[in-house]
PDB file of N, CA and C in Angstrom:
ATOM      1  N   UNK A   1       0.846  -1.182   0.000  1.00  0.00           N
ATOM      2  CA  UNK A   1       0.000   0.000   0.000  1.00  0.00           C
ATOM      3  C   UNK A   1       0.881   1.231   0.000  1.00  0.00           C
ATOM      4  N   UNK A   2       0.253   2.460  -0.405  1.00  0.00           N
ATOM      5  CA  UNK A   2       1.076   3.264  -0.674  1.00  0.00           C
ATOM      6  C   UNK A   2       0.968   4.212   0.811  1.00  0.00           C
ATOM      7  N   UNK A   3       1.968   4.564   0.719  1.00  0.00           N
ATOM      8  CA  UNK A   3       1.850   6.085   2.146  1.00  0.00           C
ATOM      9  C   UNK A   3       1.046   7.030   1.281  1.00  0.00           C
ATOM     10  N   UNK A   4      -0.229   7.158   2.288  1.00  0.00           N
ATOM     11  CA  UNK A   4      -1.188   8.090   1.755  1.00  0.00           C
ATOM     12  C   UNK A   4      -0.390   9.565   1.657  1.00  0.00           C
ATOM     13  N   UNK A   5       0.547  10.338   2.904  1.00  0.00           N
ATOM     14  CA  UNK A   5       0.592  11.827   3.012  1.00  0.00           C
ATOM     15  C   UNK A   5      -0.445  12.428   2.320  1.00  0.00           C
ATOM     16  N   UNK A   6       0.387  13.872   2.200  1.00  0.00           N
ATOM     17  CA  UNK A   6      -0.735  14.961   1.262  1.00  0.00           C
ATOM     18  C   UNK A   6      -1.349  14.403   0.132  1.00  0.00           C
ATOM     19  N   UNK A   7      -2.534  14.654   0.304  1.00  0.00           N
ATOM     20  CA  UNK A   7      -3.388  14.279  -0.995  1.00  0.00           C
ATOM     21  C   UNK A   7      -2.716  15.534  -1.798  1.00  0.00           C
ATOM     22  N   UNK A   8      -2.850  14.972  -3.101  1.00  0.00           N
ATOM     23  CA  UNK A   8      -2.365  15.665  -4.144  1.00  0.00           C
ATOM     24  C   UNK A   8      -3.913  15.887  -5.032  1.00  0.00           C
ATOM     25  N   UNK A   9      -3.597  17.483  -6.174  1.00  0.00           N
ATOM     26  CA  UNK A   9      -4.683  17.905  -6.536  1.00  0.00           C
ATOM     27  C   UNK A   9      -4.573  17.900  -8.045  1.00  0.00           C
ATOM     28  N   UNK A  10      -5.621  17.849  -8.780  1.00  0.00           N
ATOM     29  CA  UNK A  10      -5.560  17.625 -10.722  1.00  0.00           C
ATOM     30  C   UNK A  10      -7.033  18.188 -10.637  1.00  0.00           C
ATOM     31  N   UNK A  11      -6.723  19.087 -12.183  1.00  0.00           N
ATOM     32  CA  UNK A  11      -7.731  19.537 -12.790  1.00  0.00           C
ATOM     33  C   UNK A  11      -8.267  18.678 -13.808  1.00  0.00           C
ATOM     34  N   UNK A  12      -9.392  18.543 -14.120  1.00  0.00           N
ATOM     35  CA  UNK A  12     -10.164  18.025 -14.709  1.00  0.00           C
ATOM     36  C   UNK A  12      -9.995  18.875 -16.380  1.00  0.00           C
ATOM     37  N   UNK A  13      -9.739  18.473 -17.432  1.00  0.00           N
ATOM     38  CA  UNK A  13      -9.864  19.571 -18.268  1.00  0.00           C
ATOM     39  C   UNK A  13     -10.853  19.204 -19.112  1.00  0.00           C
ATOM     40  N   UNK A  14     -11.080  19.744 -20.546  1.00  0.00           N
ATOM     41  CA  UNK A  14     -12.704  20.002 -20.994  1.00  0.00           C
ATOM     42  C   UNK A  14     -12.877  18.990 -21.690  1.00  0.00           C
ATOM     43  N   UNK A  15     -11.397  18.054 -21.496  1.00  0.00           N
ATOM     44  CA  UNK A  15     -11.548  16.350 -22.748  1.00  0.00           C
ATOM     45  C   UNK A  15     -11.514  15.394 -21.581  1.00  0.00           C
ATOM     46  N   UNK A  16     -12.037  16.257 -20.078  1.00  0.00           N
ATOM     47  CA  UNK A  16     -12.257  15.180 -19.069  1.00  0.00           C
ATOM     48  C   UNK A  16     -11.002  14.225 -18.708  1.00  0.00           C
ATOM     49  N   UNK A  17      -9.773  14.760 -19.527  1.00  0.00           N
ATOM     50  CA  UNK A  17      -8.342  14.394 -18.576  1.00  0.00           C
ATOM     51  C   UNK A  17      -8.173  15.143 -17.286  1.00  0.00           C
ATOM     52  N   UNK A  18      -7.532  14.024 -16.964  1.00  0.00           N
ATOM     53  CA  UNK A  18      -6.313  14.591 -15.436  1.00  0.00           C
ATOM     54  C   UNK A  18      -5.045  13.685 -15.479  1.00  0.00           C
ATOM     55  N   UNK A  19      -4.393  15.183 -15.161  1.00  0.00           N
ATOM     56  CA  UNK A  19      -2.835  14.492 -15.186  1.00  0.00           C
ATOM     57  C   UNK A  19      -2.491  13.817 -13.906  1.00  0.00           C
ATOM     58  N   UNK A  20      -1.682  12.889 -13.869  1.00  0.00           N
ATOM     59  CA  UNK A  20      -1.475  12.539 -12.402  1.00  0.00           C
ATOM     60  C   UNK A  20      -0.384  12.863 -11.818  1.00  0.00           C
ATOM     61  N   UNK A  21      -0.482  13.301 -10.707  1.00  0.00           N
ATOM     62  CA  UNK A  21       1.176  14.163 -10.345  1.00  0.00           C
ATOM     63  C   UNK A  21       2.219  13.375 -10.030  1.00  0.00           C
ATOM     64  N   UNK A  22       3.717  14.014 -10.658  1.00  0.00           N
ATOM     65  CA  UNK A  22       4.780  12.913 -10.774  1.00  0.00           C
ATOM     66  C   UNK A  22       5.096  12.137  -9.717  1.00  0.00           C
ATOM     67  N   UNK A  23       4.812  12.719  -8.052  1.00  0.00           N
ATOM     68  CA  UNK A  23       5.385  11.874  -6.926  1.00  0.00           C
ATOM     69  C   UNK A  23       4.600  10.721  -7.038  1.00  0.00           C
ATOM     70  N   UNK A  24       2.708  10.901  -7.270  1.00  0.00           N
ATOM     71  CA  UNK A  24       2.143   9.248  -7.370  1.00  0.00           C
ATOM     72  C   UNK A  24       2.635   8.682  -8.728  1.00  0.00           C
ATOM     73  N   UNK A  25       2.822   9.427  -9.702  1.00  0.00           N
ATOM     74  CA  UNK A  25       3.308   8.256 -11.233  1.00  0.00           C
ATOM     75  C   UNK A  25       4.706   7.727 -10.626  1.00  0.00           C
ATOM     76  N   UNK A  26       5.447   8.266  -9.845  1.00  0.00           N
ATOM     77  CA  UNK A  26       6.533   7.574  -9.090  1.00  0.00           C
ATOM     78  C   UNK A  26       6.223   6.392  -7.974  1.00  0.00           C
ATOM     79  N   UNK A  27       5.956   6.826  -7.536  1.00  0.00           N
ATOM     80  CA  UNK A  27       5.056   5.788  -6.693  1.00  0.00           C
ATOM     81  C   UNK A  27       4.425   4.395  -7.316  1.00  0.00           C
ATOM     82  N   UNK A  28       3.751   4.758  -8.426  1.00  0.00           N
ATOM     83  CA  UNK A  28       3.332   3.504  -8.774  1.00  0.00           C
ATOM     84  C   UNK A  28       4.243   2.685  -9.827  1.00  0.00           C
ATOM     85  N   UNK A  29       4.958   3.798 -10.288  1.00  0.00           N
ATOM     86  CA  UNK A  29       6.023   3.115 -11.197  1.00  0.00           C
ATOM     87  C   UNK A  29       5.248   3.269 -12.823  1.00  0.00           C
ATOM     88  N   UNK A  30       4.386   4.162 -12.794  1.00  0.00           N
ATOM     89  CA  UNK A  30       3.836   4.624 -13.744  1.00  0.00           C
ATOM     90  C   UNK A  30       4.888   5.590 -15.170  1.00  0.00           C
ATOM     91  N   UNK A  31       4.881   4.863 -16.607  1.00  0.00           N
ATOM     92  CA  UNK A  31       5.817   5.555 -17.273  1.00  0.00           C
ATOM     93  C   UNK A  31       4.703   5.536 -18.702  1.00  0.00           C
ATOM     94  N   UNK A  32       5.623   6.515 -19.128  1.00  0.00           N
ATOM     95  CA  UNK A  32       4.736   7.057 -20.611  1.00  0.00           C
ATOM     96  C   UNK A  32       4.236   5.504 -21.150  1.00  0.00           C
ATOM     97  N   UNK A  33       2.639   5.465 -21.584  1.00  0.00           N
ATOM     98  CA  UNK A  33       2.305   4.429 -22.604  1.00  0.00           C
ATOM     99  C   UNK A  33       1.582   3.512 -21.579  1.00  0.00           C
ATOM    100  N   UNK A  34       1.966   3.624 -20.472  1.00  0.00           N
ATOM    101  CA  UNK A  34       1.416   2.448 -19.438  1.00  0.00           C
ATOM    102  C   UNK A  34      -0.463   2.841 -19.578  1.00  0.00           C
ATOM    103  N   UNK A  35      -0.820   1.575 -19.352  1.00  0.00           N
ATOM    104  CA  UNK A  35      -2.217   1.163 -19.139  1.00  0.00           C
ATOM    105  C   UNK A  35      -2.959   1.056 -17.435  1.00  0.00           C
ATOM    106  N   UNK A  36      -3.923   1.166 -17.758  1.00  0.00           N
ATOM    107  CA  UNK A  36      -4.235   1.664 -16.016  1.00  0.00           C
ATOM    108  C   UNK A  36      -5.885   1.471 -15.804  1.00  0.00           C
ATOM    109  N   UNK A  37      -6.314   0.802 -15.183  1.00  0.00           N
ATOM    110  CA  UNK A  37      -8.064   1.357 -14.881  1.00  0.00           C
ATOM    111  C   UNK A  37      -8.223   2.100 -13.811  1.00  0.00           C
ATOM    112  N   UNK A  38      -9.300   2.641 -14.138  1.00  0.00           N
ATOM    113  CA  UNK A  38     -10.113   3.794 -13.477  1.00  0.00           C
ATOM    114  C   UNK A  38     -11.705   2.794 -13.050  1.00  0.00           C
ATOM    115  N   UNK A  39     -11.287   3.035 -11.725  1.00  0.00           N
ATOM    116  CA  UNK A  39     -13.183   2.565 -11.316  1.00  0.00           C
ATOM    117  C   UNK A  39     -13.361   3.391  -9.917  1.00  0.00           C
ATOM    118  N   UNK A  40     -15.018   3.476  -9.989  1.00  0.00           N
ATOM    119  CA  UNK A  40     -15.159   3.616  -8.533  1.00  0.00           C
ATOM    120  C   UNK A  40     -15.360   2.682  -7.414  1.00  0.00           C
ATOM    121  N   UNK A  41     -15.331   2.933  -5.988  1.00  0.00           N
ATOM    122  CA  UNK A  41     -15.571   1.878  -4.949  1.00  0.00           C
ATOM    123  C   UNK A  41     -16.790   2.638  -4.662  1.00  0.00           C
ATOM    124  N   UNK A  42     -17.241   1.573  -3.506  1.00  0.00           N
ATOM    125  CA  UNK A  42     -18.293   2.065  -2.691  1.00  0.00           C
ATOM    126  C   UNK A  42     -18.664   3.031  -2.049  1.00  0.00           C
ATOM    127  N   UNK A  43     -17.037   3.936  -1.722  1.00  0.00           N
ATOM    128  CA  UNK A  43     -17.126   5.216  -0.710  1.00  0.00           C
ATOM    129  C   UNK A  43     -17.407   6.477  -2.195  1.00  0.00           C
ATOM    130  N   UNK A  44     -17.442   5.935  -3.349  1.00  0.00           N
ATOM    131  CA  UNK A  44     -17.821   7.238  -4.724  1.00  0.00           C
ATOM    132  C   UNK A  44     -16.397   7.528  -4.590  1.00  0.00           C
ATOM    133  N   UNK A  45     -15.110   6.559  -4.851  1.00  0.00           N
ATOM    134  CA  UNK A  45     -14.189   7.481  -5.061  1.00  0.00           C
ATOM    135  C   UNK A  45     -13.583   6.778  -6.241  1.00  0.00           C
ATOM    136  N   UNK A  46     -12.862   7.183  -7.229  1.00  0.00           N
ATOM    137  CA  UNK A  46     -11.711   6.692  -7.539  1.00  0.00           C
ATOM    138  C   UNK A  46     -10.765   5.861  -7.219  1.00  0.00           C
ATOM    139  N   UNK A  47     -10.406   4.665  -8.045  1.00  0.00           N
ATOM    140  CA  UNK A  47      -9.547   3.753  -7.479  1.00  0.00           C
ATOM    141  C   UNK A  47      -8.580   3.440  -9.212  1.00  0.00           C
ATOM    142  N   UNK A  48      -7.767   3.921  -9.123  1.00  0.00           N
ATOM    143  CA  UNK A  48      -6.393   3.955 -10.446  1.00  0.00           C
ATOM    144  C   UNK A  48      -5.584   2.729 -10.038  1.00  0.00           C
ATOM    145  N   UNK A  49      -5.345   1.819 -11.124  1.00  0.00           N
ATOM    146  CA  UNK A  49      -4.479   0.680 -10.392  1.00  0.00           C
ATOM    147  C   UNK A  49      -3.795   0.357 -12.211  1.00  0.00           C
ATOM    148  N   UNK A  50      -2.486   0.559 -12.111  1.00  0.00           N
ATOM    149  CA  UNK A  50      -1.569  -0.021 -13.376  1.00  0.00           C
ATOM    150  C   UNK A  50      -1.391  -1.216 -13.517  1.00  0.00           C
ATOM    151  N   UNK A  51      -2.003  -1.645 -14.524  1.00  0.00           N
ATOM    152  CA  UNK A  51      -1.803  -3.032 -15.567  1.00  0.00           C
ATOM    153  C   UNK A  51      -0.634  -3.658 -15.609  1.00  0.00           C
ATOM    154  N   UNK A  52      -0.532  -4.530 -15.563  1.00  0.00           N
ATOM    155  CA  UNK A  52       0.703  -5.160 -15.870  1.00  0.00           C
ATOM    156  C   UNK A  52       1.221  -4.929 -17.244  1.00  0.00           C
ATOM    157  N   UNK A  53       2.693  -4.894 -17.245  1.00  0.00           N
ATOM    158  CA  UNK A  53       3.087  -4.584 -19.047  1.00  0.00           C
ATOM    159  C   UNK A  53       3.680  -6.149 -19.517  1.00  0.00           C
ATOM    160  N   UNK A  54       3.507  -6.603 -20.558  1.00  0.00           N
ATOM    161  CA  UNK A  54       4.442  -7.639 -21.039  1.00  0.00           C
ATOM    162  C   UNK A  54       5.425  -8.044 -20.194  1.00  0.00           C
ATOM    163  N   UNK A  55       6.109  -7.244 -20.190  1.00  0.00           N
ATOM    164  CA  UNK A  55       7.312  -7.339 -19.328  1.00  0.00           C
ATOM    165  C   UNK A  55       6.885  -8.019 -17.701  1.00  0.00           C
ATOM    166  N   UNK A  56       6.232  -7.079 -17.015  1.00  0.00           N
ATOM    167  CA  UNK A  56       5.676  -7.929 -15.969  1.00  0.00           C
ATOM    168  C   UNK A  56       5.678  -8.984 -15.960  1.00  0.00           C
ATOM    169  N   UNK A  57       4.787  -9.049 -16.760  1.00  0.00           N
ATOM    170  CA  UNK A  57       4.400 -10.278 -17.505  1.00  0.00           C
ATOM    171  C   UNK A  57       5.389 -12.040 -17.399  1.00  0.00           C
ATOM    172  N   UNK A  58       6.292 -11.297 -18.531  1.00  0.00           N
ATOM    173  CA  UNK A  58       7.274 -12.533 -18.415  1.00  0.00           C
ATOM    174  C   UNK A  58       7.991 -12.680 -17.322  1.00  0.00           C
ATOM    175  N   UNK A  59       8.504 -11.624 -17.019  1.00  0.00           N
ATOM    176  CA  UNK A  59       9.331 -11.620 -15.293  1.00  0.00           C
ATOM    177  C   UNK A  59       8.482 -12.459 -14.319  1.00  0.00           C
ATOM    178  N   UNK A  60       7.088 -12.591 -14.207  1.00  0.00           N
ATOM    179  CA  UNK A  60       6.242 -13.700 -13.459  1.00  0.00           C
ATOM    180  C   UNK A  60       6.904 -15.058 -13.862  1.00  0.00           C
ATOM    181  N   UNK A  61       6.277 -14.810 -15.252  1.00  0.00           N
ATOM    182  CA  UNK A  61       6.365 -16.478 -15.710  1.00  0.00           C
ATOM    183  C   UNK A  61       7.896 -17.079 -15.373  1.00  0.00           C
ATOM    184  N   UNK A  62       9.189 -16.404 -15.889  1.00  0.00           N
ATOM    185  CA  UNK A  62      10.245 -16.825 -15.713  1.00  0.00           C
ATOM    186  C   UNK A  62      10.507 -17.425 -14.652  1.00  0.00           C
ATOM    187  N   UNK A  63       9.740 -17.104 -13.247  1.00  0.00           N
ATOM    188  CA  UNK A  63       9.623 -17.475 -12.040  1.00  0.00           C
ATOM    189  C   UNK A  63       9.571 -18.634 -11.328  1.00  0.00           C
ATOM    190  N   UNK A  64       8.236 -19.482 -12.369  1.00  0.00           N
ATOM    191  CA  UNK A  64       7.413 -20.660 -12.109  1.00  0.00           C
ATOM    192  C   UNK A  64       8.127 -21.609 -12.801  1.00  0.00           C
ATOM    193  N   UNK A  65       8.724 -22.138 -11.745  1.00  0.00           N
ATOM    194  CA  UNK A  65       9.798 -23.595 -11.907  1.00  0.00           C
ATOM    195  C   UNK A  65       9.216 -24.886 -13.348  1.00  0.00           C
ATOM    196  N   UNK A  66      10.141 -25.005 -14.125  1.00  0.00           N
ATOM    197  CA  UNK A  66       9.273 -26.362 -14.594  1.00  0.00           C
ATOM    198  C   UNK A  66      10.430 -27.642 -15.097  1.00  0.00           C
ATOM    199  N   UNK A  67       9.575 -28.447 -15.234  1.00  0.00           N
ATOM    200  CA  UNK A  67      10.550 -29.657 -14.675  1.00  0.00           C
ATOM    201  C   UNK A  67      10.062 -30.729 -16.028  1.00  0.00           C
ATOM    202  N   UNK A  68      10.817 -31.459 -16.697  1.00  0.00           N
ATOM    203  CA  UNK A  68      10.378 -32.133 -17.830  1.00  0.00           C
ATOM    204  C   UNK A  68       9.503 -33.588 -17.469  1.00  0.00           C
ATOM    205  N   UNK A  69       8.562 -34.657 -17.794  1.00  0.00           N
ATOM    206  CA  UNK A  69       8.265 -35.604 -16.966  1.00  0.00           C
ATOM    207  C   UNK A  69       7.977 -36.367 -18.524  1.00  0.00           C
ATOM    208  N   UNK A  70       8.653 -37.615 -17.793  1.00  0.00           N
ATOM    209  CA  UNK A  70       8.577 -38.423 -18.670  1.00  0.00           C
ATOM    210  C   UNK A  70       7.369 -39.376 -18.173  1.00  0.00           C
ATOM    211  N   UNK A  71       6.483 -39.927 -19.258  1.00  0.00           N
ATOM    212  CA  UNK A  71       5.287 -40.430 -18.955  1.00  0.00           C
ATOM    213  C   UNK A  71       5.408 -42.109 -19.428  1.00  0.00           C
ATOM    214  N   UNK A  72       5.040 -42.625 -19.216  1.00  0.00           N
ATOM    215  CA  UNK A  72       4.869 -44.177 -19.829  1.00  0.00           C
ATOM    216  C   UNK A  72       3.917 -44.293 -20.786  1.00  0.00           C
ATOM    217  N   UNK A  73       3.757 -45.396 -21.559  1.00  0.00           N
ATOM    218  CA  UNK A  73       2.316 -46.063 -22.151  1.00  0.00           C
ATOM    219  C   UNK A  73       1.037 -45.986 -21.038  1.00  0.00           C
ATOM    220  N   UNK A  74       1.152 -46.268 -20.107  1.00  0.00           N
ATOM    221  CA  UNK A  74       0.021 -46.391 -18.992  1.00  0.00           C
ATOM    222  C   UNK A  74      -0.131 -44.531 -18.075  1.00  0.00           C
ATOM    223  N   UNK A  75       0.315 -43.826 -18.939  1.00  0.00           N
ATOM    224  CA  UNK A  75       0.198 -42.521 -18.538  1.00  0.00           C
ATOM    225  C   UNK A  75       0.441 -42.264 -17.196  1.00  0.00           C
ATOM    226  N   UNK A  76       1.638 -42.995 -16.623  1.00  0.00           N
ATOM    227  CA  UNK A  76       1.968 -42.840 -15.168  1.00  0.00           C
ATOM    228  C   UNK A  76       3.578 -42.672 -15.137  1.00  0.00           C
ATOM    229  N   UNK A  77       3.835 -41.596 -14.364  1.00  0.00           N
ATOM    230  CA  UNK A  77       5.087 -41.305 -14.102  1.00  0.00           C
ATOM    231  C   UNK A  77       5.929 -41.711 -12.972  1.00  0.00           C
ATOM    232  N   UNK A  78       7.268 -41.380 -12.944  1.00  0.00           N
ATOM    233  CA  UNK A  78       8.054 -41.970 -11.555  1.00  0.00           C
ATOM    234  C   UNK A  78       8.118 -40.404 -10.665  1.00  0.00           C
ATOM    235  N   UNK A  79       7.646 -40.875  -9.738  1.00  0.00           N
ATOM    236  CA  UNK A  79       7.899 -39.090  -8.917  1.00  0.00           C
ATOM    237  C   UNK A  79       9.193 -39.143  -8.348  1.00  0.00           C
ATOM    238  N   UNK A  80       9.919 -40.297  -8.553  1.00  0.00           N
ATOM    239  CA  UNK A  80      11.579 -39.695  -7.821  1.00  0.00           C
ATOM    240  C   UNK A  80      12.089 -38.964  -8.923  1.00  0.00           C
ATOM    241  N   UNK A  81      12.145 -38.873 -10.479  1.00  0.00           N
ATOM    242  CA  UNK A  81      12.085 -38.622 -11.294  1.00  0.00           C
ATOM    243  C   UNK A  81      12.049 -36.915 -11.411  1.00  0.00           C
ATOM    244  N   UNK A  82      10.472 -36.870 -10.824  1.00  0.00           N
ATOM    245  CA  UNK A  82       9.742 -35.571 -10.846  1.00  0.00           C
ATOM    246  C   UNK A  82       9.318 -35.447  -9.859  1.00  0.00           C
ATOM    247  N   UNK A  83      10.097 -34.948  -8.443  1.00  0.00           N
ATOM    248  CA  UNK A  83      10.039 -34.554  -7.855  1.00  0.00           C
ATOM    249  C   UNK A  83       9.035 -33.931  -7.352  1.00  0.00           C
ATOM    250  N   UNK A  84       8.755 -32.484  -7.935  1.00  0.00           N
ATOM    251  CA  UNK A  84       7.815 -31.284  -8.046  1.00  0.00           C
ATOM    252  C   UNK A  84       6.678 -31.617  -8.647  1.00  0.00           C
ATOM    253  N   UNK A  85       6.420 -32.897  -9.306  1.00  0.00           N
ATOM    254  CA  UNK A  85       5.680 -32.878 -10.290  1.00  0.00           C
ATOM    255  C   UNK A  85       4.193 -33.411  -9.930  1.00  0.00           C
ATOM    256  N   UNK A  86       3.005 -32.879  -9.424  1.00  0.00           N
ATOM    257  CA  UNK A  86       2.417 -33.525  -8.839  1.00  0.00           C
ATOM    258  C   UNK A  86       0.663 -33.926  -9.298  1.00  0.00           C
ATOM    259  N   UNK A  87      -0.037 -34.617  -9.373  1.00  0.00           N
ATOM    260  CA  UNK A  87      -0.761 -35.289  -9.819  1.00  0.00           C
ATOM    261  C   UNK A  87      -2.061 -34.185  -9.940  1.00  0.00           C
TER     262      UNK A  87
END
């Protein structure tokens, strides 16, 4: 969660943008091109939350261990084999 401090202030302009001020685009790690939704909650406010980019993306996946498994005719494997590998 972020440290609330000073609320920060944006004008609304007449194409219904607002800019967001650089300490929260810092904060969220917000950079030119990034994707983002806009919704409200229950209290009628605004809630801005940045999308994951590709990149995110793969940096997850690269994460999640995988392990090759060799299968038989009878579609059953050796788990000393595959360790991790689980049913």
């Amino acid at each position: 969660m972020i440290d609330q401090g000073t609320p920060k202030t944006s004008k609304v302009s007449s194409k219904g943008q607002v800019v967001i001020p650089v300490e929260l685009r810092r904060k969220l790690g917000l950079q030119d091109g990034d994707q983002v939704t806009i919704d409200v909650n229950d209290n009628n406010e605004l809630v801005l939350k940045k999308l994951p980019t590709a990149l995110d993306w793969h940096n997850l996946i690269t994460t999640i261990p995988n392990e090759k498994i060799d299968v038989d005719q009878s579609d059953h494997y050796n788990p000393k084999k595959a360790p991790h590998f689980h049913d």
